[in-house]
C-alpha atoms as a PDB file:
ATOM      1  CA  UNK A   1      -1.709  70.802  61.482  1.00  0.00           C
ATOM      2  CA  UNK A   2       1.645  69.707  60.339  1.00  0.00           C
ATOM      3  CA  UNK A   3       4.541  69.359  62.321  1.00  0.00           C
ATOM      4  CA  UNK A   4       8.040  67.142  61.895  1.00  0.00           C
ATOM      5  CA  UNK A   5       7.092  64.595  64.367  1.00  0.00           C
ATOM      6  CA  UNK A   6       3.453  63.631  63.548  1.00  0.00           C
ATOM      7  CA  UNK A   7       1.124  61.331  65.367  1.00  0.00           C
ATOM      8  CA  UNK A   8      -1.093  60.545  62.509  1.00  0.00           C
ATOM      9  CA  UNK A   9      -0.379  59.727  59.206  1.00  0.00           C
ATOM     10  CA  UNK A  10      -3.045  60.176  56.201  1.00  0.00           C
ATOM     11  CA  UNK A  11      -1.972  57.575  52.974  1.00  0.00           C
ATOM     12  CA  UNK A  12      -4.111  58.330  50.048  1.00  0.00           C
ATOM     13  CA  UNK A  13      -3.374  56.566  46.893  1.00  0.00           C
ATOM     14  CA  UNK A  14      -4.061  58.113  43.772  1.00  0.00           C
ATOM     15  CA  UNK A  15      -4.322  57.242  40.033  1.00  0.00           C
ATOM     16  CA  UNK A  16      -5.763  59.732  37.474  1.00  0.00           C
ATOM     17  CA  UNK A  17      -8.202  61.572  39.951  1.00  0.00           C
ATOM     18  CA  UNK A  18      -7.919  64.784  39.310  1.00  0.00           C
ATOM     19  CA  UNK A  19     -11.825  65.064  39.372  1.00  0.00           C
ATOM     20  CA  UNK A  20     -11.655  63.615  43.484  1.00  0.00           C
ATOM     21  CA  UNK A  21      -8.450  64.348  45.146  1.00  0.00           C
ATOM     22  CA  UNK A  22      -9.311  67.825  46.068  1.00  0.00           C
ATOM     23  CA  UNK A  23     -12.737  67.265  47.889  1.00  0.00           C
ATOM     24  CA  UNK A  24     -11.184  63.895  49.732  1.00  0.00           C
ATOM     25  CA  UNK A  25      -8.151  65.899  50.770  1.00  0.00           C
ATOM     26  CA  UNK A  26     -10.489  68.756  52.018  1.00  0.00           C
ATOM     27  CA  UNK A  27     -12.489  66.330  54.078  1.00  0.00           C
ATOM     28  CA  UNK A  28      -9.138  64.445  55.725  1.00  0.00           C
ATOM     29  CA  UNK A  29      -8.248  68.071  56.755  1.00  0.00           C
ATOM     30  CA  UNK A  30     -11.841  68.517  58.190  1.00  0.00           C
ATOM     31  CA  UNK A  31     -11.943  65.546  59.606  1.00  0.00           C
ATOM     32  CA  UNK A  32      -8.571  65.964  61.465  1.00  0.00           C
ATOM     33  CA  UNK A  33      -8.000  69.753  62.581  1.00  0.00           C
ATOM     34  CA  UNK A  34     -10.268  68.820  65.382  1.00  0.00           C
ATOM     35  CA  UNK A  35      -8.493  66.413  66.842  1.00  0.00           C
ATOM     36  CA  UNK A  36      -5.610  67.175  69.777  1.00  0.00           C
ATOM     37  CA  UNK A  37      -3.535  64.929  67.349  1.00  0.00           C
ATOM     38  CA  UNK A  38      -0.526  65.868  64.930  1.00  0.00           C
ATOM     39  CA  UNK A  39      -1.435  64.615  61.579  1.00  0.00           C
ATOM     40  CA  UNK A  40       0.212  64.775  57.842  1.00  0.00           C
ATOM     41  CA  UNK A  41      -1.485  63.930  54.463  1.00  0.00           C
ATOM     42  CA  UNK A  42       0.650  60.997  52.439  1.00  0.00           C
ATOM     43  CA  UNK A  43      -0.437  61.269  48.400  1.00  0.00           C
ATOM     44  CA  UNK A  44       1.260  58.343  46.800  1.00  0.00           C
ATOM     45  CA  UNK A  45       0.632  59.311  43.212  1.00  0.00           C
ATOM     46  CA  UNK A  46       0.762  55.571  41.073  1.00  0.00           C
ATOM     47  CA  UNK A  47       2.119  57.427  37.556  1.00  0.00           C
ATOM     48  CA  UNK A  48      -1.324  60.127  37.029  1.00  0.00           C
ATOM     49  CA  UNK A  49      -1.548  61.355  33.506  1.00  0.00           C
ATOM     50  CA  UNK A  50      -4.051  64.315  34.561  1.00  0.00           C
ATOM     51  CA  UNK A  51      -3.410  66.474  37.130  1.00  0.00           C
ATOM     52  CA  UNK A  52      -3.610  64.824  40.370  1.00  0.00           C
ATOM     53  CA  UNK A  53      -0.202  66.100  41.285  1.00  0.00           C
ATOM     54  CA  UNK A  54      -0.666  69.505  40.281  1.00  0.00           C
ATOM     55  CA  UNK A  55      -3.677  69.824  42.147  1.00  0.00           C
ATOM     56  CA  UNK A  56      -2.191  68.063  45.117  1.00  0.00           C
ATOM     57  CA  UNK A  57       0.959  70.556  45.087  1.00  0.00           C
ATOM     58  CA  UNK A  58      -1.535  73.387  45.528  1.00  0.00           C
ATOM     59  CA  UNK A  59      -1.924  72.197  49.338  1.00  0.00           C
ATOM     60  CA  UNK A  60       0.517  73.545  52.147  1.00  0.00           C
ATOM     61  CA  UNK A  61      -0.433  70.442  54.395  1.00  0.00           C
ATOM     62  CA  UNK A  62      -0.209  67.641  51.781  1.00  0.00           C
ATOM     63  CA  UNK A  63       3.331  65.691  51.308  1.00  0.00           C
ATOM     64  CA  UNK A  64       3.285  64.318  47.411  1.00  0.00           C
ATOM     65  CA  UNK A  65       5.316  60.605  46.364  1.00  0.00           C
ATOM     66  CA  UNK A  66       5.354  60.126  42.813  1.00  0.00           C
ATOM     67  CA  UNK A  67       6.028  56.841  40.936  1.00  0.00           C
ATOM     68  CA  UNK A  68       7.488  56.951  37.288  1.00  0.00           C
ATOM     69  CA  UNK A  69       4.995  54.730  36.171  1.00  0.00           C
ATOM     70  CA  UNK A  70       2.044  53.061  37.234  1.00  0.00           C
ATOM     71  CA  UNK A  71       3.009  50.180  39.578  1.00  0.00           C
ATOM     72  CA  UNK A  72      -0.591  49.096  41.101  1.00  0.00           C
ATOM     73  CA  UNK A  73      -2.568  50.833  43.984  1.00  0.00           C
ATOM     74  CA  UNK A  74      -1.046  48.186  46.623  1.00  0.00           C
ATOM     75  CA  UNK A  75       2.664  49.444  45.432  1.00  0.00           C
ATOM     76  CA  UNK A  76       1.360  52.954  46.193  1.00  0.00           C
ATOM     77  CA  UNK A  77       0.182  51.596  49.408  1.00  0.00           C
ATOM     78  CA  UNK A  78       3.576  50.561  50.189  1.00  0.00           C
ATOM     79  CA  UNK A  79       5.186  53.533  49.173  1.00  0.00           C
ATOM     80  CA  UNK A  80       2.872  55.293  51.450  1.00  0.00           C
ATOM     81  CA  UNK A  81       3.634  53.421  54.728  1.00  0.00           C
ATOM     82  CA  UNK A  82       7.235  53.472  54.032  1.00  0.00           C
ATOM     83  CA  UNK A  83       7.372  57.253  53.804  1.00  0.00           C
ATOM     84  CA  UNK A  84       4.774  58.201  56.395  1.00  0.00           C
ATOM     85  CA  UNK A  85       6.224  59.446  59.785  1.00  0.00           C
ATOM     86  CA  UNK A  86       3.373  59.178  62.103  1.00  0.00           C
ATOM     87  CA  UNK A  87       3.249  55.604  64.439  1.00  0.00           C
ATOM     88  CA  UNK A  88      -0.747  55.475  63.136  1.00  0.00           C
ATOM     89  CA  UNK A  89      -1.369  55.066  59.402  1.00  0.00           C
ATOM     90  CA  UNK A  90      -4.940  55.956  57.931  1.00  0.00           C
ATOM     91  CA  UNK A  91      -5.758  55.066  54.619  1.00  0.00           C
ATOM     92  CA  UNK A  92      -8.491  55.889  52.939  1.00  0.00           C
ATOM     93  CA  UNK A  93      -8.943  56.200  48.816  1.00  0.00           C
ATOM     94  CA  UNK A  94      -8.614  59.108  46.542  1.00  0.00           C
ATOM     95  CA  UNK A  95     -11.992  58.544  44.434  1.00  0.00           C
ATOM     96  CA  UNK A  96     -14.507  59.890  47.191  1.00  0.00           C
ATOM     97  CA  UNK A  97     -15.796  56.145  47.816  1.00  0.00           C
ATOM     98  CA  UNK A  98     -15.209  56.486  51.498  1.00  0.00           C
ATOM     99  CA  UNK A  99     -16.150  58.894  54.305  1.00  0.00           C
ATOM    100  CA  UNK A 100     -13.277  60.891  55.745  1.00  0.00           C
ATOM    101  CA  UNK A 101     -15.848  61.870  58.857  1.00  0.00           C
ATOM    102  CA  UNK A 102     -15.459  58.112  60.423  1.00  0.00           C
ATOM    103  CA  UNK A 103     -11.424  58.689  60.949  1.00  0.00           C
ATOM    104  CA  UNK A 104     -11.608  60.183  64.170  1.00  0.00           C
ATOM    105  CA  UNK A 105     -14.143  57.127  65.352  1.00  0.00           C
ATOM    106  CA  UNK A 106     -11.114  54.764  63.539  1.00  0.00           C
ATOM    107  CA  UNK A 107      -8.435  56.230  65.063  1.00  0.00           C
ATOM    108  CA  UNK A 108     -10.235  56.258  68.761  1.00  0.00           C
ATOM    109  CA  UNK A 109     -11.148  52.202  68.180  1.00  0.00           C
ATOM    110  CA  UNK A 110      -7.272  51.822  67.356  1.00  0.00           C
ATOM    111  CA  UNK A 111      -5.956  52.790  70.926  1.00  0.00           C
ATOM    112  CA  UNK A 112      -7.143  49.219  71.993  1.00  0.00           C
ATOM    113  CA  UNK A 113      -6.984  47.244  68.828  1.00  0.00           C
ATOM    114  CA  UNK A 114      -4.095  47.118  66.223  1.00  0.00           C
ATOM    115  CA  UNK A 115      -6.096  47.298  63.305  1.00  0.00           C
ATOM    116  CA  UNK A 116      -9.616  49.157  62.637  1.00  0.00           C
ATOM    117  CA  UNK A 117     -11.047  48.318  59.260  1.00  0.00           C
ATOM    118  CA  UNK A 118     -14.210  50.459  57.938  1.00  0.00           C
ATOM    119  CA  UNK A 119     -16.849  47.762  56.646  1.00  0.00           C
ATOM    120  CA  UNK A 120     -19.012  48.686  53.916  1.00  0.00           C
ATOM    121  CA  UNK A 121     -22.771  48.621  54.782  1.00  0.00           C
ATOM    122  CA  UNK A 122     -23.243  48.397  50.855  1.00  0.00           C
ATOM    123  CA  UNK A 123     -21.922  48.067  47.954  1.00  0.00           C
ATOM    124  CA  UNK A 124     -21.813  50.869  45.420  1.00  0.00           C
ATOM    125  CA  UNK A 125     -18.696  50.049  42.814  1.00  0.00           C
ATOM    126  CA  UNK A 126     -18.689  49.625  39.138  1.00  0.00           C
ATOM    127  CA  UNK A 127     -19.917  46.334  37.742  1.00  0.00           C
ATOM    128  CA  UNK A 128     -21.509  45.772  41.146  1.00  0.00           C
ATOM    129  CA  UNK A 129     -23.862  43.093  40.388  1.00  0.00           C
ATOM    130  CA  UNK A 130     -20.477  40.924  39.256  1.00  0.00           C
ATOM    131  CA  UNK A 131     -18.920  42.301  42.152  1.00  0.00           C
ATOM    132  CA  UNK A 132     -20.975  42.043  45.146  1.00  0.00           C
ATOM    133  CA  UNK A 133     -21.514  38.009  44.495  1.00  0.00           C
ATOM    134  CA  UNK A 134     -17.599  37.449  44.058  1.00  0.00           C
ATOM    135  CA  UNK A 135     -16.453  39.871  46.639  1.00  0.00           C
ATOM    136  CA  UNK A 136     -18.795  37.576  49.202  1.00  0.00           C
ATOM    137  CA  UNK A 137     -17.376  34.368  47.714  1.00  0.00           C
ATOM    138  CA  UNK A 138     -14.121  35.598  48.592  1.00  0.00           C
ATOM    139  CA  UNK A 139     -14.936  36.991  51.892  1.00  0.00           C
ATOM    140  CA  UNK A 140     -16.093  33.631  53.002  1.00  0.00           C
ATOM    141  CA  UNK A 141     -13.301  31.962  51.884  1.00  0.00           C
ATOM    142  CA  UNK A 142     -10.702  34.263  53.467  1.00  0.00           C
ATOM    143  CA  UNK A 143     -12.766  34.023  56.621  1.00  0.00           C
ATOM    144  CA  UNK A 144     -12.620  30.080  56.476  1.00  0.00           C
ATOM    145  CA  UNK A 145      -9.103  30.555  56.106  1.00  0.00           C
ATOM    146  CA  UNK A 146      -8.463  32.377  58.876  1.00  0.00           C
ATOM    147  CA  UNK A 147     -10.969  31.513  61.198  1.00  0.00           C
ATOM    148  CA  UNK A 148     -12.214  34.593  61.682  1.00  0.00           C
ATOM    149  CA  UNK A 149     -15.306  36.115  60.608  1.00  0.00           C
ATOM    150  CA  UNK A 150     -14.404  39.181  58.084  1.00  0.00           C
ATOM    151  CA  UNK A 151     -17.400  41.880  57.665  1.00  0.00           C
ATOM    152  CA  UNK A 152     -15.250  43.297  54.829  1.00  0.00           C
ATOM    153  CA  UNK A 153     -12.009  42.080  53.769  1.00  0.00           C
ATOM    154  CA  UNK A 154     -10.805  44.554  50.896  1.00  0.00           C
ATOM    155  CA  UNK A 155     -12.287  48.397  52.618  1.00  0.00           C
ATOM    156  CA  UNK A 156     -10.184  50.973  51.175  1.00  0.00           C
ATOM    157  CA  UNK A 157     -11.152  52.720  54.419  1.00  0.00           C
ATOM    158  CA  UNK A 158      -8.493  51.648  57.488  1.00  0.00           C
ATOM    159  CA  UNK A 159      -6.193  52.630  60.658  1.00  0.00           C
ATOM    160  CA  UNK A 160      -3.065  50.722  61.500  1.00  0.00           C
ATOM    161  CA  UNK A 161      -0.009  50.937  63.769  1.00  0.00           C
ATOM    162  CA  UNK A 162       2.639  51.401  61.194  1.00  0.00           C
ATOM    163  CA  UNK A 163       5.318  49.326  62.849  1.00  0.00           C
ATOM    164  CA  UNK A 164       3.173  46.190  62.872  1.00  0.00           C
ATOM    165  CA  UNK A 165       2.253  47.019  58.960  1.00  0.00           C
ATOM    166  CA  UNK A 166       6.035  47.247  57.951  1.00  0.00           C
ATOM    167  CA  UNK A 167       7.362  43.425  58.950  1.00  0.00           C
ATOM    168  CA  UNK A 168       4.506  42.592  56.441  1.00  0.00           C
ATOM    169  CA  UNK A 169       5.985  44.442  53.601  1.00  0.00           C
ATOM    170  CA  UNK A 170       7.893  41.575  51.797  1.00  0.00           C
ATOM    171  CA  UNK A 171       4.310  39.538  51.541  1.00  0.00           C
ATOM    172  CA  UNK A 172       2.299  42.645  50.058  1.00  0.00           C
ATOM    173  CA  UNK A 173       0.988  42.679  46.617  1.00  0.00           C
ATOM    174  CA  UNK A 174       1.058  45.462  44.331  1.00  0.00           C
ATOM    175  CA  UNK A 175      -2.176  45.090  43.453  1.00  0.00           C
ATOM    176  CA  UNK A 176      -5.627  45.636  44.423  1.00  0.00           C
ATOM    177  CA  UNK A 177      -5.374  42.928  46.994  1.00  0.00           C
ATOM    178  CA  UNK A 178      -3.100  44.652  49.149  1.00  0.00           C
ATOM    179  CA  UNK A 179      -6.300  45.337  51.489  1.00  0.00           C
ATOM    180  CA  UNK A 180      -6.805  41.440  51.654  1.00  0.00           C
ATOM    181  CA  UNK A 181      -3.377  40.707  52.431  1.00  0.00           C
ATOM    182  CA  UNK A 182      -2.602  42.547  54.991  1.00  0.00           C
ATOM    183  CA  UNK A 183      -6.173  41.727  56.792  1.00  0.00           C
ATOM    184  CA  UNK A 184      -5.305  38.391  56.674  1.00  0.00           C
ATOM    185  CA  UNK A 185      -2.124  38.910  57.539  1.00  0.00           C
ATOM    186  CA  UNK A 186      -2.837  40.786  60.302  1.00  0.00           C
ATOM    187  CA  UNK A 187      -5.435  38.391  62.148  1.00  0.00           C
ATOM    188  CA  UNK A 188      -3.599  34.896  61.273  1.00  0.00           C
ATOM    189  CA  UNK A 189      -0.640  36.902  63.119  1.00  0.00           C
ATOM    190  CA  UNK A 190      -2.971  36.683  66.275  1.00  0.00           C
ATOM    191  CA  UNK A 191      -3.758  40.677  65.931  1.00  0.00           C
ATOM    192  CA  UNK A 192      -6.532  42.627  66.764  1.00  0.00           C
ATOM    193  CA  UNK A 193      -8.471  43.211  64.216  1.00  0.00           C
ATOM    194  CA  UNK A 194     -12.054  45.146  64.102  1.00  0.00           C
ATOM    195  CA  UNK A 195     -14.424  46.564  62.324  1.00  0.00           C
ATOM    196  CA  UNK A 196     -16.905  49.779  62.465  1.00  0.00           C
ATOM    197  CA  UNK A 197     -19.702  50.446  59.917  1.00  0.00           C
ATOM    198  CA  UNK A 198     -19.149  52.830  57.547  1.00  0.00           C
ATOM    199  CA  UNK A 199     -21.258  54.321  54.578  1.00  0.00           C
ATOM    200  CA  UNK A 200     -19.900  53.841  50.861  1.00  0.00           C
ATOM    201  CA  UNK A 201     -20.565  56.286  48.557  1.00  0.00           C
ATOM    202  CA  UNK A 202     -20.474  56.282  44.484  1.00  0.00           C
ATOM    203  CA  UNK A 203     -16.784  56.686  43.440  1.00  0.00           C
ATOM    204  CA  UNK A 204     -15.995  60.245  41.129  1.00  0.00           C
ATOM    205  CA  UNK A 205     -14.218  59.533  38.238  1.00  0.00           C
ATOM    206  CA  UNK A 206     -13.490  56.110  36.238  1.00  0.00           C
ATOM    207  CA  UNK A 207     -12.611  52.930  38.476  1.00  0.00           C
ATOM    208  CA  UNK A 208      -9.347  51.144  37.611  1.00  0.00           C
ATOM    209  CA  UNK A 209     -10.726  47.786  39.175  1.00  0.00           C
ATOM    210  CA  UNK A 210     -10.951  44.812  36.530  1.00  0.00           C
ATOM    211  CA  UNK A 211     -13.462  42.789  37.473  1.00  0.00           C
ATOM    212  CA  UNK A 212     -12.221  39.496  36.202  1.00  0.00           C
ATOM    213  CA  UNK A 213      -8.229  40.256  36.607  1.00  0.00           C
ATOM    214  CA  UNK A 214      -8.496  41.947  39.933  1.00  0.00           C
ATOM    215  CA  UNK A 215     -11.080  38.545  41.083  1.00  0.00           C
ATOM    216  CA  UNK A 216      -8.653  36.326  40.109  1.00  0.00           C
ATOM    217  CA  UNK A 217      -5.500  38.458  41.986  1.00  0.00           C
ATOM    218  CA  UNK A 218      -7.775  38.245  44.896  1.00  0.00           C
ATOM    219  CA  UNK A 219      -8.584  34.591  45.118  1.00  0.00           C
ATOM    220  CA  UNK A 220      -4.618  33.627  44.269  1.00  0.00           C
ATOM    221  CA  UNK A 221      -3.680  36.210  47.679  1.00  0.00           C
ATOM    222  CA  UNK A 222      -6.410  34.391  49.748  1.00  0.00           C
ATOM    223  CA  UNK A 223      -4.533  31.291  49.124  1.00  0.00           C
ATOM    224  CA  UNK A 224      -0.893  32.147  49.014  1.00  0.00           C
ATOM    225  CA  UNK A 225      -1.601  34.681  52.335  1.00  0.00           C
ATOM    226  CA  UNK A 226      -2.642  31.718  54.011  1.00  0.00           C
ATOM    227  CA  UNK A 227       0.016  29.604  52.963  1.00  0.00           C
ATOM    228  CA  UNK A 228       2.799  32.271  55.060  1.00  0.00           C
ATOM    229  CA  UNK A 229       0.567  31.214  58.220  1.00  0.00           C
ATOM    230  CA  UNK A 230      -1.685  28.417  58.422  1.00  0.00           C
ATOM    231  CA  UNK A 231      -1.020  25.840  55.173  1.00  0.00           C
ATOM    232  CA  UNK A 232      -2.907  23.307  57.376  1.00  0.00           C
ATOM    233  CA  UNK A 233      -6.425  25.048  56.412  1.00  0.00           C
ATOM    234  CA  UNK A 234      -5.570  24.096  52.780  1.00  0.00           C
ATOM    235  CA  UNK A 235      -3.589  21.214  52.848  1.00  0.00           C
ATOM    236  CA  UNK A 236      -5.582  19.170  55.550  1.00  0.00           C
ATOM    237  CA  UNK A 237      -9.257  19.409  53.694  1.00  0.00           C
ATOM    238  CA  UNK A 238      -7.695  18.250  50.631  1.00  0.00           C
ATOM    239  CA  UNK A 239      -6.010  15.901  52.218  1.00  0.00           C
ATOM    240  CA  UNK A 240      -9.139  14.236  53.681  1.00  0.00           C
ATOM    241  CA  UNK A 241     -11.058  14.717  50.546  1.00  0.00           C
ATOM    242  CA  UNK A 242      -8.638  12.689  48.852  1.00  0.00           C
ATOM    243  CA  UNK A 243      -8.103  10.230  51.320  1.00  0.00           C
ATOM    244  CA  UNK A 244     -11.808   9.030  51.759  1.00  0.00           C
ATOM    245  CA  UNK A 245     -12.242   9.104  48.121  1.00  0.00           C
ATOM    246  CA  UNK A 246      -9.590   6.214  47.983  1.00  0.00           C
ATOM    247  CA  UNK A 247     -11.422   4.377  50.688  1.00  0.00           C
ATOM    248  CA  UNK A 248     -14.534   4.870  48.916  1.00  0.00           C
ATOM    249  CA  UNK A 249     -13.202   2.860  45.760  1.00  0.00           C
ATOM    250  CA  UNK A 250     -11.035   0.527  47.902  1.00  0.00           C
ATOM    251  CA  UNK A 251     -14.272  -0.593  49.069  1.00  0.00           C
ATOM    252  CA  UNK A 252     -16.181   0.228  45.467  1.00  0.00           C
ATOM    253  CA  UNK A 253     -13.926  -2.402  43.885  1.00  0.00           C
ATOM    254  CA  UNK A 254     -13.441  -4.732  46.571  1.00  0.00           C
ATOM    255  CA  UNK A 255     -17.323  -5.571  45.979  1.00  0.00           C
ATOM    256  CA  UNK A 256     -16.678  -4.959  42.073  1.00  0.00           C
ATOM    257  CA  UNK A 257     -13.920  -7.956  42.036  1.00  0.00           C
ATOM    258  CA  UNK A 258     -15.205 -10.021  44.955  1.00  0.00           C
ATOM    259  CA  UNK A 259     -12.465 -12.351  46.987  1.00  0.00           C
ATOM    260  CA  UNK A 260     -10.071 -11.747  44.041  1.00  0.00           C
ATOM    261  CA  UNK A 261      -9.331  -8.727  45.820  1.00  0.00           C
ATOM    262  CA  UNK A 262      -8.098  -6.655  43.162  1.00  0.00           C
ATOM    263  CA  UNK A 263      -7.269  -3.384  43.804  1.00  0.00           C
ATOM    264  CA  UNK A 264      -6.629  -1.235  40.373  1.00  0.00           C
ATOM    265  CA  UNK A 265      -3.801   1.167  40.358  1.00  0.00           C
ATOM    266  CA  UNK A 266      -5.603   4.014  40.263  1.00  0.00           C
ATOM    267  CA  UNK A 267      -6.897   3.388  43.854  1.00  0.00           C
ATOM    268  CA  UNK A 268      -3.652   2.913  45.167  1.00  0.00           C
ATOM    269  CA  UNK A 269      -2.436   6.374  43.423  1.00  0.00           C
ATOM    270  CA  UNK A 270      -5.065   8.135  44.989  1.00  0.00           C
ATOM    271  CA  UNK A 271      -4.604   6.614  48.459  1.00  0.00           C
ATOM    272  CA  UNK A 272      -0.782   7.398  48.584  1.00  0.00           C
ATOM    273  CA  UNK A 273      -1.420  10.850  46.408  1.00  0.00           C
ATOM    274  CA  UNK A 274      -3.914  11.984  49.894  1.00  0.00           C
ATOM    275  CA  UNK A 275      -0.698  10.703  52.126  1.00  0.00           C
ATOM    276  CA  UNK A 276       1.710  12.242  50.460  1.00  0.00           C
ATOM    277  CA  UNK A 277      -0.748  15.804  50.268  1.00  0.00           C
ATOM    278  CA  UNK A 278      -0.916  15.226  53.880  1.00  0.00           C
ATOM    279  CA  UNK A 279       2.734  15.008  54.566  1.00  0.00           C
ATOM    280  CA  UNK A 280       3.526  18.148  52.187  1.00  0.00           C
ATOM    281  CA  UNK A 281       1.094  20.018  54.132  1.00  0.00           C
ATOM    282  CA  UNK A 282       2.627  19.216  57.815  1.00  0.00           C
ATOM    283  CA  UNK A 283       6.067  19.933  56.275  1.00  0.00           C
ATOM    284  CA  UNK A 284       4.808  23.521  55.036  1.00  0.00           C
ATOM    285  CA  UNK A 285       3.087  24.039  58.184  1.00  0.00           C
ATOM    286  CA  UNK A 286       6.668  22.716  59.928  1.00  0.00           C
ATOM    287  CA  UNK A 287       8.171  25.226  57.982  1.00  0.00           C
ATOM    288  CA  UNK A 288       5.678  28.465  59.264  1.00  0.00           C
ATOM    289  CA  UNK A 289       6.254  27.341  62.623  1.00  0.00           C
ATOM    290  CA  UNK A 290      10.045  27.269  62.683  1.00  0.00           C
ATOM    291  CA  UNK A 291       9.979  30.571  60.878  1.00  0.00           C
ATOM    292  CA  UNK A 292       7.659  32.700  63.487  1.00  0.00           C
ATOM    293  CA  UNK A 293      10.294  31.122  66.256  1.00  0.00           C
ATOM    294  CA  UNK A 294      12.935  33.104  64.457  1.00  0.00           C
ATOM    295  CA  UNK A 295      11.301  36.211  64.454  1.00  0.00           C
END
């Protein structure tokens, strides 16, 4: 069911999966014509080599952005909530990962949250014994960030209200961690976030995901998401850390030196090094707080 003014609007970001897009697209359909809800399918095609277009043109109910060149899966994200035209956004991956059958339960848990995020009960992606430990390392640490515990922090599998998503834009990555971002985004902006179970299936076709780039991307957006709204969860640890380290060899070298009381440089450095972290850290946090009073 397509119409001009749609309710619901299907993003599904494709690169080179030609072998996939057809079955996923044939379950969103499935999965939608049931509902009493006006939908349209978003393919945001990231610069395909194969035939993901073509095959993608061969559906009346499917609306096709191309890139000229592959920009990253979060830049097709983007692309995708800019040009969708339903209030609700759905996205869900074009590699047959995730089950199109739990939309209608995401979109029903979305009337009274503003973000419903489908959390993997397992994971089943390339490399996954390299995966699953640093995708939990990560999740911990984004969870410790925000204060909030995250089930799953990257699902390719979610439903958002699309005017909340776009003042977010600027911040997005166009990478893999687009997911990340804009969960953690989304709860240190004091939204409601959730979370159903969902099952995870083998992906069809080759993965794009670098295990060691993509990592890396991942921790780097944990900490610079965090920085946009609560720099005090970095800055204030560290600044501790450093601080009672000083103390510690205040103390280590007044017993070293005795009543000379000598205190070696170095000390002092590391002392004035945790006040100064301290005082960067209030300014940044100064700075996020000044800046949400403007909005």
């Amino acid at each position: 069911m397509t119409t001009d003014s749609v309710a619901v609007s299907v993003v599904i970001p494709a690169y080179n999966e030609e072998e996939a897009i057809l079955p996923v697209l044939t379950d969103v359909s499935a999965a939608l014509e049931p509902l009493d809800r006006t939908y349209e399918i978003v393919v945001v095609d990231d610069g395909s080599t194969d035939r993901t277009v073509e095959l993608c043109n061969t559906r009346e109910n499917v609306r096709t952005f191309s890139h000229g060149r592959n920009r990253g899966t979060g830049a097709a994200r983007t692309t995708g909530v800019r040009e969708a035209r339903g209030e609700m956004v759905v996205m869900i991956d074009a590699d047959g990962t995730y089950p199109a059958d739990a939309i209608p339960e995401l979109l029903e848990e979305l009337a009274t949250a503003d973000m419903v995020i489908g959390a993997r009960t397992r994971e089943a992606g390339t490399v996954a014994w390299l995966r699953r430990p640093a995708k939990d390392f990560i999740r911990r640490l984004a969870s410790y960030m925000v204060e909030y515990d995250i089930p799953d922090l990257n699902s390719g599998l979610r439903a958002m209200k699309r005017e909340q998503i776009l003042r977010f834009i600027p911040i997005l990555p166009n990478s893999h961690s687009w997911v990340s971002t804009i969960t953690m985004a989304m709860i240190s902006s004091g939204h409601r976030v959730t979370w159903i179970p969902i099952s995870y299936h083998q992906r069809i076709g080759r993965s794009t995901f670098h295990p060691i780039r993509d990592t890396y991307n991942y921790l780097t957006l944990v900490v610079r998401t965090i920085m946009y709204f609560n720099p005090l969860r970095i800055f204030l640890p560290l600044t501790i850390v450093l601080f009672l380290i000083g103390i510690l060899k205040f103390f280590t070298d007044f017993f070293r030196f005795g009543l000379t009381f000598y205190v070696p440089a170095s000390t002092v450095i590391i002392i004035l090094a945790s006040i100064q972290l301290g005082a960067i850290g209030l300014l940044a946090d100064l700075i996020v707080k000044a800046g949400r009073l403007r909005e």
